[in-house]
Protein backbone atom coordinates (compact mmCIF):
# COMPACT_ATOMS: atom_id res chain seq x y z
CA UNK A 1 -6.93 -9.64 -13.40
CA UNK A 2 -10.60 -10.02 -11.92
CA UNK A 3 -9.05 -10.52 -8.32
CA UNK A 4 -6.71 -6.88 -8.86
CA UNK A 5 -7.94 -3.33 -6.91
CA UNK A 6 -7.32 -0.33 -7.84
CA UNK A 7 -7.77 2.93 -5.95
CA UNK A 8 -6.39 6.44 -5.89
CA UNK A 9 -5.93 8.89 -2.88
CA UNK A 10 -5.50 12.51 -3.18
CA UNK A 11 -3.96 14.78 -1.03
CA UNK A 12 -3.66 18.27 -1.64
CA UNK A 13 -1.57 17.79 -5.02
CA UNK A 14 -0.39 14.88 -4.47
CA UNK A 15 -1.48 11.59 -6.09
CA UNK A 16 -1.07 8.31 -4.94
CA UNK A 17 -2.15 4.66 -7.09
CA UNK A 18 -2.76 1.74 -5.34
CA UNK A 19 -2.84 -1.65 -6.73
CA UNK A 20 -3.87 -4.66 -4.81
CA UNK A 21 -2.81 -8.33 -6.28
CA UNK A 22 -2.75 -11.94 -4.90
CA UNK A 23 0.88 -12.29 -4.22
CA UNK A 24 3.30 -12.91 -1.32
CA UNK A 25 2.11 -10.10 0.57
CA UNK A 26 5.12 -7.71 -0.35
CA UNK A 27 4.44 -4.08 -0.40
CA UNK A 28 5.73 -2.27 -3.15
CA UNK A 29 6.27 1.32 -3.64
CA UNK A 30 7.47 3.05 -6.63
CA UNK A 31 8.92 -0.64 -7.24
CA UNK A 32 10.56 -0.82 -4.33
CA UNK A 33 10.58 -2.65 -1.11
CA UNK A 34 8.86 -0.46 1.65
CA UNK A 35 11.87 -1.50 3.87
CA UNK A 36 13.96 0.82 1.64
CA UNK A 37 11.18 3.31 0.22
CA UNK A 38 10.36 4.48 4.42
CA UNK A 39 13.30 4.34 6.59
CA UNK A 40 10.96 5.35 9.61
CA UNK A 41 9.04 2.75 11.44
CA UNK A 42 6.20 5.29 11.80
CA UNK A 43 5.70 5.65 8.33
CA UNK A 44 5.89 1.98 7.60
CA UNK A 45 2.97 1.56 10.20
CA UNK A 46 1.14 4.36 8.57
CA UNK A 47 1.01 2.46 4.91
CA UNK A 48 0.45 -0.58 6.76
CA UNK A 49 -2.59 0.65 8.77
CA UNK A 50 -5.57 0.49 5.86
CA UNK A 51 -4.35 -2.86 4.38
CA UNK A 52 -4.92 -4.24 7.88
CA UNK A 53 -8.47 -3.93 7.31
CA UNK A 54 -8.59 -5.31 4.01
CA UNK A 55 -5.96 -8.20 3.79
CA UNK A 56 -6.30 -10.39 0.49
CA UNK A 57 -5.55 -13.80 0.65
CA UNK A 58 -4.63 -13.24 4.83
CA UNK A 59 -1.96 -11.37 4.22
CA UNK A 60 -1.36 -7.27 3.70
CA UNK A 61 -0.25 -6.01 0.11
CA UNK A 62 1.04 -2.50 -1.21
CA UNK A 63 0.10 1.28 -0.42
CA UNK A 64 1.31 5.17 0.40
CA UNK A 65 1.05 6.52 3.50
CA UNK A 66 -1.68 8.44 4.18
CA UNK A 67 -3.46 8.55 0.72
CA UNK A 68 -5.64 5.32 0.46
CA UNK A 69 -7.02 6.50 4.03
């Protein structure tokens, strides 16, 4: 648990939780795979931009587009 992050992004009224964990480098949203949450390549890129910065253990982990920006 001391190795987790947690943030939160707001967006108008939206709400979006992010929880980073030492893992396999999946991305999960709403517990599922971002392959079948996003069916756009843009959007993928978009929730993939920010973890680029921060990459735990090498590797990207989970996010919603736009919000932890």
């Amino acid at each position: 648990m001391a190795n987790d992050f947690n943030a939160v992004g707001r967006r108008k009224s939206a709400v979006a939780r992010v929880r980073l964990v030492p893992g396999e480098g999946k991305i999960l949203i709403n517990k599922r795979d971002i392959d079948n949450y996003f069916g756009l390549e843009t959007l993928k890129m978009t929730v993939r931009q920010p973890l680029n910065l921060v990459k735990v253990g090498g590797r990207p982990v989970q996010g919603e587009p736009r919000a932890p920006r």
